[in-house]
PDB file of N, CA and C in Angstrom:
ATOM      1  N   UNK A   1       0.844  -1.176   0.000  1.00  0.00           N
ATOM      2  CA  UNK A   1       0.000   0.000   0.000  1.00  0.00           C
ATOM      3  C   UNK A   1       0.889   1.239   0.000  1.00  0.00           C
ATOM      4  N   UNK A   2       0.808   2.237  -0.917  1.00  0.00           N
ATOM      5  CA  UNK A   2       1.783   3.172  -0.892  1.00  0.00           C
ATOM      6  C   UNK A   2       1.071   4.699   0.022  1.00  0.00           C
ATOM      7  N   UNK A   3       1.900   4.871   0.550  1.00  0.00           N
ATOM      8  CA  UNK A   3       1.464   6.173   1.527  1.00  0.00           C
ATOM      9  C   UNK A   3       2.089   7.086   1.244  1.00  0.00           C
ATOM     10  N   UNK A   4       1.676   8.597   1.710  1.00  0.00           N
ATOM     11  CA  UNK A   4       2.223   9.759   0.916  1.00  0.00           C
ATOM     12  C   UNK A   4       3.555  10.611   2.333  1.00  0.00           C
ATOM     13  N   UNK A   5       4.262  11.090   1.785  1.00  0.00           N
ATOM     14  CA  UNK A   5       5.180  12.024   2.406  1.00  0.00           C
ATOM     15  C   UNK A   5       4.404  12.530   3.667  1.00  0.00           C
ATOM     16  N   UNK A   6       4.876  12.953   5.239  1.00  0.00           N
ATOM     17  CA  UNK A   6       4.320  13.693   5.361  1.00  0.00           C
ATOM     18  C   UNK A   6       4.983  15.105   5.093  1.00  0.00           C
ATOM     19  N   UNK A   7       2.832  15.522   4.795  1.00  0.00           N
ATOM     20  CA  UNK A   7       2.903  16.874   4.737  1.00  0.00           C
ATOM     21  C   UNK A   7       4.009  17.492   3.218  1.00  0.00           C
ATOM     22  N   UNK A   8       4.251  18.947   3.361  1.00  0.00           N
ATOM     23  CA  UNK A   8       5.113  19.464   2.864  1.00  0.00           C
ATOM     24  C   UNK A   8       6.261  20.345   3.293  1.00  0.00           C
ATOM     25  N   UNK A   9       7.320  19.537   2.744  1.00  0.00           N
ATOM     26  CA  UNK A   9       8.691  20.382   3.960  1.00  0.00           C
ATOM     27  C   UNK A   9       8.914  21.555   3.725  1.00  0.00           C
ATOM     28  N   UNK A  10       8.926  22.143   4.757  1.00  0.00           N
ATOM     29  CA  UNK A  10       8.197  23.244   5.453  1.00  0.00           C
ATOM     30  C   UNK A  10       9.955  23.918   5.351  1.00  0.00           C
ATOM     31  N   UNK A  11      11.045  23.160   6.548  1.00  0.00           N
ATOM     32  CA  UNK A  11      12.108  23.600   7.062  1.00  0.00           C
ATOM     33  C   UNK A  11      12.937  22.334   7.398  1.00  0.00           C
ATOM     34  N   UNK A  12      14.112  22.749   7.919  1.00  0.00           N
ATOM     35  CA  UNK A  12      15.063  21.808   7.910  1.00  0.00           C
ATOM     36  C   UNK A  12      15.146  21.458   9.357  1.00  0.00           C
ATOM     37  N   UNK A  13      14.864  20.302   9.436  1.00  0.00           N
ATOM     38  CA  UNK A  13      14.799  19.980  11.349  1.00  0.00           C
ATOM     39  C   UNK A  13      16.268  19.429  11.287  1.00  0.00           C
ATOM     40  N   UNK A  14      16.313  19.638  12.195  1.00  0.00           N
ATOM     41  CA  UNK A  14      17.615  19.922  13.293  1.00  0.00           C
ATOM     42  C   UNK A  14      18.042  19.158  14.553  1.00  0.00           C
ATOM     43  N   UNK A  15      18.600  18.797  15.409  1.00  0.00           N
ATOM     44  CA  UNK A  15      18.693  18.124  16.747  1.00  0.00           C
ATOM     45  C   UNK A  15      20.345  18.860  16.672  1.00  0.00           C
ATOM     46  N   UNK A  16      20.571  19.892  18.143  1.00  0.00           N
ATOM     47  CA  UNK A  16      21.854  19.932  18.450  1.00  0.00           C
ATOM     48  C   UNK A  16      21.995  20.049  19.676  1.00  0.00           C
ATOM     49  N   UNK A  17      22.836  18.855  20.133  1.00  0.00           N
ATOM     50  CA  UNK A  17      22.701  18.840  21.808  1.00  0.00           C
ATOM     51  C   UNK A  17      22.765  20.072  22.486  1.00  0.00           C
ATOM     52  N   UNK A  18      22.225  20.273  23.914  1.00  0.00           N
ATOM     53  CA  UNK A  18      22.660  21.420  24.161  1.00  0.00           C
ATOM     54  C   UNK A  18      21.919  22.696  24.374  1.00  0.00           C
ATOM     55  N   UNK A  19      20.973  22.404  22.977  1.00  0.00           N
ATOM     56  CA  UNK A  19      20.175  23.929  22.688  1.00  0.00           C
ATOM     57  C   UNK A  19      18.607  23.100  22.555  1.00  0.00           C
ATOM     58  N   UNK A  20      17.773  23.882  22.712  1.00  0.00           N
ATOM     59  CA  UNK A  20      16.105  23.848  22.938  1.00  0.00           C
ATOM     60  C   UNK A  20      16.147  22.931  21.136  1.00  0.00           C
ATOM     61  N   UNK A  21      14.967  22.089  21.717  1.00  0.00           N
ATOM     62  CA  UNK A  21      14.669  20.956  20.335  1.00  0.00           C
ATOM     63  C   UNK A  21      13.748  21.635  19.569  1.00  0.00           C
ATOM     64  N   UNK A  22      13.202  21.394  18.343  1.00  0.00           N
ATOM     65  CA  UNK A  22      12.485  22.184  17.370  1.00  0.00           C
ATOM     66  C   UNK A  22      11.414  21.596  17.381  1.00  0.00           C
ATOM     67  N   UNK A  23      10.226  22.271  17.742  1.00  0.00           N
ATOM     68  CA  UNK A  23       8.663  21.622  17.909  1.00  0.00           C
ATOM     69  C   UNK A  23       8.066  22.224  16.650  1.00  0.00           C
ATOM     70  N   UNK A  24       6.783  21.150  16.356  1.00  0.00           N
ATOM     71  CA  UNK A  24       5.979  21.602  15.897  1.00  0.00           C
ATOM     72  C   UNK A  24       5.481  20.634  14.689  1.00  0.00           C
ATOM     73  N   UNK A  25       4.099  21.209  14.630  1.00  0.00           N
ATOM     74  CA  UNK A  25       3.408  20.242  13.575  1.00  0.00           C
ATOM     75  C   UNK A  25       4.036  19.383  12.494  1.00  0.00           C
ATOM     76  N   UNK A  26       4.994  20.212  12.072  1.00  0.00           N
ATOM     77  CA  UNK A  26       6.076  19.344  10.989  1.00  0.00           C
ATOM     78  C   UNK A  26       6.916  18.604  11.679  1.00  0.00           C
ATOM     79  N   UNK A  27       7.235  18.506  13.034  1.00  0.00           N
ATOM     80  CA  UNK A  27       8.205  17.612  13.333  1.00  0.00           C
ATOM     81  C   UNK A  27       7.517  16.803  13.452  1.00  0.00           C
ATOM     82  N   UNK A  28       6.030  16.781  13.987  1.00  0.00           N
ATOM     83  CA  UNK A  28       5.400  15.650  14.861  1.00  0.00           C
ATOM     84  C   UNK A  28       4.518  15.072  13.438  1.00  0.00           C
ATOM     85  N   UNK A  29       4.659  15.215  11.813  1.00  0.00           N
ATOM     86  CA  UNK A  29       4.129  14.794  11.403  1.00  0.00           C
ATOM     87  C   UNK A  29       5.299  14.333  10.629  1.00  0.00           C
ATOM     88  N   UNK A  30       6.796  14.277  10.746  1.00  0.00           N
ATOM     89  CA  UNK A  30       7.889  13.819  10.416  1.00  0.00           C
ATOM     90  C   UNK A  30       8.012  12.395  11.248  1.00  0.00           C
ATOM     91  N   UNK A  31       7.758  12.686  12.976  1.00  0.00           N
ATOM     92  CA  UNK A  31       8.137  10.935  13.642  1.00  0.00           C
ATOM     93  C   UNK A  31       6.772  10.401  12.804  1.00  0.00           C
ATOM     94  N   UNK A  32       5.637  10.698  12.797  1.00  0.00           N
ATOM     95  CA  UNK A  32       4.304  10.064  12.638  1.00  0.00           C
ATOM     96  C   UNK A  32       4.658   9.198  11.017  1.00  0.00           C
ATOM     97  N   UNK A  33       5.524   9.491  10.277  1.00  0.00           N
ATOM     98  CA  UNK A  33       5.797   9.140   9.230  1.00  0.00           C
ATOM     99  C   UNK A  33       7.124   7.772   9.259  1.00  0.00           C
ATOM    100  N   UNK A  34       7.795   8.323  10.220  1.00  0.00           N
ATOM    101  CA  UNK A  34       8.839   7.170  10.354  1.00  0.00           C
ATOM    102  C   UNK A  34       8.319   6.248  11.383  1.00  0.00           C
ATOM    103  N   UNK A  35       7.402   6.626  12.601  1.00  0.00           N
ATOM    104  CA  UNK A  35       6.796   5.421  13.473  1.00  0.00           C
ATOM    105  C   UNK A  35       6.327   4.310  12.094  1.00  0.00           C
ATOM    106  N   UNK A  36       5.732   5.027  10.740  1.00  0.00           N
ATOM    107  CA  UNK A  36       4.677   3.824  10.110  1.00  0.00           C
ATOM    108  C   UNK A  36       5.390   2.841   9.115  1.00  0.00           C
ATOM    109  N   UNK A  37       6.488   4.105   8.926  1.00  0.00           N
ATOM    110  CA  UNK A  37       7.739   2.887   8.022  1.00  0.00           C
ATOM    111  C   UNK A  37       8.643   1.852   9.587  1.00  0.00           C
ATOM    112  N   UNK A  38       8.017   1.859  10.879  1.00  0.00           N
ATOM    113  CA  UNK A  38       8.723   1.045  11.306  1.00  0.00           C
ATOM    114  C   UNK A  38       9.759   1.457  12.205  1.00  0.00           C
ATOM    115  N   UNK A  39      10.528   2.840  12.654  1.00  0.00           N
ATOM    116  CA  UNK A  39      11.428   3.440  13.085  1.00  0.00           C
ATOM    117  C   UNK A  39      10.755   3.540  14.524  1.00  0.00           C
ATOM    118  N   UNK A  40      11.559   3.523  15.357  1.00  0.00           N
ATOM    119  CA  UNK A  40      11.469   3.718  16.634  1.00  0.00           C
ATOM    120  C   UNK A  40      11.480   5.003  17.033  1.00  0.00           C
ATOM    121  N   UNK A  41      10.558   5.638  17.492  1.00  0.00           N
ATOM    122  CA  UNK A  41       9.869   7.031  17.607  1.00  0.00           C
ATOM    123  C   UNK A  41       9.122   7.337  18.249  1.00  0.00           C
ATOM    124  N   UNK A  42       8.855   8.427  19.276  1.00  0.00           N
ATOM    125  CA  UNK A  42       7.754   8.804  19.965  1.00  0.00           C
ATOM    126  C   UNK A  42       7.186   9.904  19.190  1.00  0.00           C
ATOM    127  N   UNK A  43       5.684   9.877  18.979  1.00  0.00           N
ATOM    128  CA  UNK A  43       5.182  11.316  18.324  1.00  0.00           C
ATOM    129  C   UNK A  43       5.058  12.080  18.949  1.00  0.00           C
ATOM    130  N   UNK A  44       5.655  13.566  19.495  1.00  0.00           N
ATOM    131  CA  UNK A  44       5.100  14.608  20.197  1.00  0.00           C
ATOM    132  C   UNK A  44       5.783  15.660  19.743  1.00  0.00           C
ATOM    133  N   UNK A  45       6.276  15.687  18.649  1.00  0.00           N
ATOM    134  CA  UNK A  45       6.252  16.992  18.009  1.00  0.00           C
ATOM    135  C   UNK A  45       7.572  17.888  18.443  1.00  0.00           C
ATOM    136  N   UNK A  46       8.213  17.048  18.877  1.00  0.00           N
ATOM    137  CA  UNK A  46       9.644  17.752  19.556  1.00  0.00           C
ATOM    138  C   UNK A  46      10.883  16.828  18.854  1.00  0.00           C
ATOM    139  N   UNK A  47      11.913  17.503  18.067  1.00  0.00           N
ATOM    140  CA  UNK A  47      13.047  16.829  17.421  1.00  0.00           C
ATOM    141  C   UNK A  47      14.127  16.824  17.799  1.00  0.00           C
ATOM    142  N   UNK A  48      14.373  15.964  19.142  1.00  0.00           N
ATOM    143  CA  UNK A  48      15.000  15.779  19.811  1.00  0.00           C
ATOM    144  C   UNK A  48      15.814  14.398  19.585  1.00  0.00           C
ATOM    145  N   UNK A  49      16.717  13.931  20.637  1.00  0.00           N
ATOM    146  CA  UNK A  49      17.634  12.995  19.840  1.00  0.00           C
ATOM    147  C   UNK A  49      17.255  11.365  19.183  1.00  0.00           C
ATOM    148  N   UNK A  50      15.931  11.428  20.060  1.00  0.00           N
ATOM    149  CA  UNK A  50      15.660   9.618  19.448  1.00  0.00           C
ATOM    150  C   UNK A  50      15.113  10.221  17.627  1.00  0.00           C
ATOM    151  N   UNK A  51      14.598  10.876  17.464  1.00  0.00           N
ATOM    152  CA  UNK A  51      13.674  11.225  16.255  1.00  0.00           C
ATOM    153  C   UNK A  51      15.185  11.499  15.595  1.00  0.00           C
ATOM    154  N   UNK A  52      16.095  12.233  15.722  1.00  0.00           N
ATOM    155  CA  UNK A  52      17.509  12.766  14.939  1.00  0.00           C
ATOM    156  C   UNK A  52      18.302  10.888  14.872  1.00  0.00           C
ATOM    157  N   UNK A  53      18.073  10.054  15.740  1.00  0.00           N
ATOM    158  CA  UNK A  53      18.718   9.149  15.497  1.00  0.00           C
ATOM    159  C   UNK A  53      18.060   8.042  14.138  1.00  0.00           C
ATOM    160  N   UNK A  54      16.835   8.222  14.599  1.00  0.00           N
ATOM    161  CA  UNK A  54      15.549   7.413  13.655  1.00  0.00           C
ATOM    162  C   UNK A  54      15.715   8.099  12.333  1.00  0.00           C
ATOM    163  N   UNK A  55      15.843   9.290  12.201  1.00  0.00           N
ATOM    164  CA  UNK A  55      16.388  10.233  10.785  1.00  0.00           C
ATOM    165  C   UNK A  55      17.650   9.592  10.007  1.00  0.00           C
ATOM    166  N   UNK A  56      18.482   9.539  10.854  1.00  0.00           N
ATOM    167  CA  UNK A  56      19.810   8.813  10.477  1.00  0.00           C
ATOM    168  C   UNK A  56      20.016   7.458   9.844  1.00  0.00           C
ATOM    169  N   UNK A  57      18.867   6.296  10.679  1.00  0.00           N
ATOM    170  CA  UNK A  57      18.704   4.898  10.362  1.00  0.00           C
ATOM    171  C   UNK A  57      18.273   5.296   9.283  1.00  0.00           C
ATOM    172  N   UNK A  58      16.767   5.683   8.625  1.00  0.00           N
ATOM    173  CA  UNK A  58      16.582   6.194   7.581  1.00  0.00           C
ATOM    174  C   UNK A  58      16.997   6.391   6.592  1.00  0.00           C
ATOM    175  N   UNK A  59      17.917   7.421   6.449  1.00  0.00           N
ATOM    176  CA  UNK A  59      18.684   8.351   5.914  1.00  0.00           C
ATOM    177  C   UNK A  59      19.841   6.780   5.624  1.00  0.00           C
ATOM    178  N   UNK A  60      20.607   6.157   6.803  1.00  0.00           N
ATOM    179  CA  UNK A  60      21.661   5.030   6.324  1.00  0.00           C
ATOM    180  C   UNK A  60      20.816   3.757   5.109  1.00  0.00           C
ATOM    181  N   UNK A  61      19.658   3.444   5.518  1.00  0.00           N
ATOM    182  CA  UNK A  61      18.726   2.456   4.873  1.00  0.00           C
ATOM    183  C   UNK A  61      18.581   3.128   3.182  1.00  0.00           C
ATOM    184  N   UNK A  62      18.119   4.532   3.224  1.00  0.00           N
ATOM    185  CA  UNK A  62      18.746   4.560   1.542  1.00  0.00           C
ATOM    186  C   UNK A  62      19.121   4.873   1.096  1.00  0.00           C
ATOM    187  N   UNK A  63      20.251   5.298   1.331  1.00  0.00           N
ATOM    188  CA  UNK A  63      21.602   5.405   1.080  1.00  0.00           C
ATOM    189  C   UNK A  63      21.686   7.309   0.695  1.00  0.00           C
ATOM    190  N   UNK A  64      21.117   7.780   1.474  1.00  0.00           N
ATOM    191  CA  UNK A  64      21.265   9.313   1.864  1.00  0.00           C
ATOM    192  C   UNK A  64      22.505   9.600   2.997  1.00  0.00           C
ATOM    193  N   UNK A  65      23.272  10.788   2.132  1.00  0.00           N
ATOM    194  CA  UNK A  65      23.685  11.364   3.725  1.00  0.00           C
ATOM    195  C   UNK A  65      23.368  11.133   4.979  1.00  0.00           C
ATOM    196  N   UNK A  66      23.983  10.821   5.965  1.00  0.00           N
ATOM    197  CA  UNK A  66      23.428  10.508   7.102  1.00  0.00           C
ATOM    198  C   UNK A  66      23.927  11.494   7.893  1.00  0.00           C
ATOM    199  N   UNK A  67      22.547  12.596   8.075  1.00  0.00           N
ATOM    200  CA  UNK A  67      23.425  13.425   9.404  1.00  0.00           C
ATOM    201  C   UNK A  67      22.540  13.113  10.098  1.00  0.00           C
ATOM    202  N   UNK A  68      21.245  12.983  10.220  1.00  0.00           N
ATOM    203  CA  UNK A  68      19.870  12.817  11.066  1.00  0.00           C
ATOM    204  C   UNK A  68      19.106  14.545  11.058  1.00  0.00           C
ATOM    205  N   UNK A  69      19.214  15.108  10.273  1.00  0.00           N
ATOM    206  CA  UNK A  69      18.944  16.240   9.882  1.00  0.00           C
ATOM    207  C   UNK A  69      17.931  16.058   8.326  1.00  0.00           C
ATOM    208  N   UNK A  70      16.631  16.848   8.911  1.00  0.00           N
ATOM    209  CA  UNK A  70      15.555  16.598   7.595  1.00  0.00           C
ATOM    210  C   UNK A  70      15.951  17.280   6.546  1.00  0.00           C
ATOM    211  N   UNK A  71      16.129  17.366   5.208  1.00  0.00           N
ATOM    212  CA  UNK A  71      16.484  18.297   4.295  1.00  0.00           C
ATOM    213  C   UNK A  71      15.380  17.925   3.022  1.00  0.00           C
ATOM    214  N   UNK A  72      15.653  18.309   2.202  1.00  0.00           N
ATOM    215  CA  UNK A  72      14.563  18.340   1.073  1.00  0.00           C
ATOM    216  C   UNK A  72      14.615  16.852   0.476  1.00  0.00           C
ATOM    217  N   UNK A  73      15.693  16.525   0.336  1.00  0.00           N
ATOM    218  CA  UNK A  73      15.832  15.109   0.235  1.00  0.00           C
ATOM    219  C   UNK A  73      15.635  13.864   0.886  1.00  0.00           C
ATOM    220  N   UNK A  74      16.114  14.296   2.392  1.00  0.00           N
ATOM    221  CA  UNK A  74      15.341  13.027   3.237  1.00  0.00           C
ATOM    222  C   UNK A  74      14.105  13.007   3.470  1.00  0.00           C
ATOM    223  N   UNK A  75      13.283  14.151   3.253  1.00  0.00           N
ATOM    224  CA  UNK A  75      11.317  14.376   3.543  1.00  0.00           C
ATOM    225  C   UNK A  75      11.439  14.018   2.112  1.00  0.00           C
ATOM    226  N   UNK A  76      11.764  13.867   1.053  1.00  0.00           N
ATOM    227  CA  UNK A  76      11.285  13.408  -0.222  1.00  0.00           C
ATOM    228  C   UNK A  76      11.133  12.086   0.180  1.00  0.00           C
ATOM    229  N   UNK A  77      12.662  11.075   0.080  1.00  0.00           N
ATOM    230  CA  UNK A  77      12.767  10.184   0.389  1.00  0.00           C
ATOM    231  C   UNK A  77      12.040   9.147   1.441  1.00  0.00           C
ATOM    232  N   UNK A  78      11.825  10.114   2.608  1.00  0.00           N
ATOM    233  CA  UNK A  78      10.883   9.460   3.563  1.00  0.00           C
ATOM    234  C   UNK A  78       9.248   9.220   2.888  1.00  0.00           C
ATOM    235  N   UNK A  79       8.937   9.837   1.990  1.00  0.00           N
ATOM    236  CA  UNK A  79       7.640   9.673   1.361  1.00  0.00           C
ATOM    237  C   UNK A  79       8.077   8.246   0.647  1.00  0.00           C
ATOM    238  N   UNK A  80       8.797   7.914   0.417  1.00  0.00           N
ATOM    239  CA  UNK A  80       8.668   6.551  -0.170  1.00  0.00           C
ATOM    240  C   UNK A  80       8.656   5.211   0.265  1.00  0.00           C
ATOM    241  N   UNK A  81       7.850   4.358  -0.238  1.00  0.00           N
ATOM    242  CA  UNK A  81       7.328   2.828   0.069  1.00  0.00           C
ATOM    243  C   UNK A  81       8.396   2.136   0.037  1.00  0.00           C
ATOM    244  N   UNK A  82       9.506   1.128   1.024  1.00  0.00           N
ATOM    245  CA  UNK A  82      10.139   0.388  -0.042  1.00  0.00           C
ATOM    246  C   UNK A  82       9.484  -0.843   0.824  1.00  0.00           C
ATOM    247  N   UNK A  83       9.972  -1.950   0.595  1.00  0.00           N
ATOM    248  CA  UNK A  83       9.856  -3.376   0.859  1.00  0.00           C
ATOM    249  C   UNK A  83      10.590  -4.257   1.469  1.00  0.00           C
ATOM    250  N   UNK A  84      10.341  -4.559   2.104  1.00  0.00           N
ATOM    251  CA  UNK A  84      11.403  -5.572   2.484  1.00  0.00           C
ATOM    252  C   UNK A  84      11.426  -7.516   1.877  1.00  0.00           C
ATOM    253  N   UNK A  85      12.606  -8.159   1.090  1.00  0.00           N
ATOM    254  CA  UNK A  85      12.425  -9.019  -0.038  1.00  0.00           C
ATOM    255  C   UNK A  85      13.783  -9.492   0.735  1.00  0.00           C
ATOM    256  N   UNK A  86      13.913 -10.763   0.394  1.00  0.00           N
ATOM    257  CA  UNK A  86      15.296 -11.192   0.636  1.00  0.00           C
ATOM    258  C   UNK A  86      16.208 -10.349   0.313  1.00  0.00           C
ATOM    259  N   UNK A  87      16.460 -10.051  -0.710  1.00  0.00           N
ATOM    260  CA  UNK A  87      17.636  -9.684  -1.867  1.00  0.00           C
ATOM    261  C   UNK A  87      18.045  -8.040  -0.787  1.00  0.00           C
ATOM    262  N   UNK A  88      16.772  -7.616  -0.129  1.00  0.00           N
ATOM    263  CA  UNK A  88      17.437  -6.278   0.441  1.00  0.00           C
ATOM    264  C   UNK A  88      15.910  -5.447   0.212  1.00  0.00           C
ATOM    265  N   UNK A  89      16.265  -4.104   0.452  1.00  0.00           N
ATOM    266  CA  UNK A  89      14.876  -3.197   0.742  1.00  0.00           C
ATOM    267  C   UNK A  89      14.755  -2.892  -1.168  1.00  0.00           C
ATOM    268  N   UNK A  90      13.659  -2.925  -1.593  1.00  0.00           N
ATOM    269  CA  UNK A  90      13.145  -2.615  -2.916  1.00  0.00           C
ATOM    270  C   UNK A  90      11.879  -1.113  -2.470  1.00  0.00           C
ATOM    271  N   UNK A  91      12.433  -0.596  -3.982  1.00  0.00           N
ATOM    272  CA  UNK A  91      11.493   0.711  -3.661  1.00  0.00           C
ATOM    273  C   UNK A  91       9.731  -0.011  -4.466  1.00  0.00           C
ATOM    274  N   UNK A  92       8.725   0.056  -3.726  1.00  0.00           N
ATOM    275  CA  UNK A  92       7.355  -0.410  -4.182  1.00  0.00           C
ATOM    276  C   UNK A  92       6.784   0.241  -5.243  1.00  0.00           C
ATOM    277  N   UNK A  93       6.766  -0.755  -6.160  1.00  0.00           N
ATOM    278  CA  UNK A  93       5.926  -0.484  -7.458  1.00  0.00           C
ATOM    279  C   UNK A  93       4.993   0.622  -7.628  1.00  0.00           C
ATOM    280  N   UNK A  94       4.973   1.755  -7.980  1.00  0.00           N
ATOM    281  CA  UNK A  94       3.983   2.521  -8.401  1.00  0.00           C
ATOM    282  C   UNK A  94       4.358   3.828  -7.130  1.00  0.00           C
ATOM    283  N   UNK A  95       4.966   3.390  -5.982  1.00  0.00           N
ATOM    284  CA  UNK A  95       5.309   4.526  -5.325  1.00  0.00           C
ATOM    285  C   UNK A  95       5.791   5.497  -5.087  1.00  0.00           C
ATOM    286  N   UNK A  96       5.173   6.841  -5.106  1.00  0.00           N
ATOM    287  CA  UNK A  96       6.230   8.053  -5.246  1.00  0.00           C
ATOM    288  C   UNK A  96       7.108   8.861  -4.149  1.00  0.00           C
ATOM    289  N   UNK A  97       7.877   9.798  -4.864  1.00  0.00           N
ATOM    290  CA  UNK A  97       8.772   9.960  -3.765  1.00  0.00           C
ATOM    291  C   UNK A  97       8.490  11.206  -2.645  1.00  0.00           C
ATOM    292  N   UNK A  98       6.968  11.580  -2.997  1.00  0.00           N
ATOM    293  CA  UNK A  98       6.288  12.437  -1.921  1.00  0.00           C
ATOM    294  C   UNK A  98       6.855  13.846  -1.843  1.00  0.00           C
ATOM    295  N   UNK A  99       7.517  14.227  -2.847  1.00  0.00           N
ATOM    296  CA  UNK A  99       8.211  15.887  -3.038  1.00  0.00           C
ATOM    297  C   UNK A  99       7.016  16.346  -3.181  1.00  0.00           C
ATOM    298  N   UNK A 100       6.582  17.860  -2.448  1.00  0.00           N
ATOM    299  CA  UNK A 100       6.012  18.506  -2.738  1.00  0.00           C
ATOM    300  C   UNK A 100       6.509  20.119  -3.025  1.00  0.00           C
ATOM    301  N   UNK A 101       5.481  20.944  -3.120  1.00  0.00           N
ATOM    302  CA  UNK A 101       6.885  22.558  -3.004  1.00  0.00           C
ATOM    303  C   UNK A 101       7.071  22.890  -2.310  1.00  0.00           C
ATOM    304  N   UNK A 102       7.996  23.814  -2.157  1.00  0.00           N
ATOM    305  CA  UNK A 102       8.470  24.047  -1.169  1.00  0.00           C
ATOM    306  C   UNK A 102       9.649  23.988  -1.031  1.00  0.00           C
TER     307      UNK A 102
END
C-alpha cells in the first residue's frame, strides 16, 4: 500500500545537543511518518535525539547522507514505500517519492 510524504517540507529539522529541540506540527508529522515505516519514535512533536537518530537509520537504509537532519531530500525520500524481499529493501511499485513545493 503506498502512503504519501508527510505533509510538505516546510524547514530543515535539526537536533543539536545542548540547545532547545524544534517543535511543531512538521516535526510531529515527520516521527508520525517514520513510526509507520517502522522506526522507533515517539510522536510529540519535539526533534530531539531519538527522532535525529531514527532520521539517520533512515537516511543510512537509503543510502542518503546521514546526518539525522531533515532536508529536502530526506522528507522526499521518507515519502517513499520500499519493501522488504530477501535480496534487500526494494522501492514499491507505483510509489512516489512524496516531493512537494516548497
Amino acid at each position: 500500500m503506498a502512503t504519501s510524504a508527510p505533509a510538505t517540507w516546510s524547514r530543515p529539522l535539526v537536533y543539536v545537543k545542548g540547545r532547545q529541540v524544534m517543535r511543531g506540527p512538521d516535526v510531529e508529522a515527520w516521527q508520525a511518518r517514520l513510526s509507520q515505516l517502522g522506526y522507533t519514535v515517539t510522536v510529540d512533536g519535539r526533534y530531539g535525539p531519538a527522532t535525529a537518530a531514527a532520521t539517520r537509520e533512515l537516511q543510512a537504509h537509503r543510502g542518503l547522507l546521514v546526518t539525522g537532519c531533515v532536508d529536502k531530500t530526506t522528507h522526499a525520500n521518507g515519502g517513499r514505500d520500499l519493501v522488504l524481499t530477501d535480496e534487500g529493501l526494494l522501492l514499491e511499485e507505483g510509489a512516489h517519492n512524496g516531493a512537494g513545493a516548497g
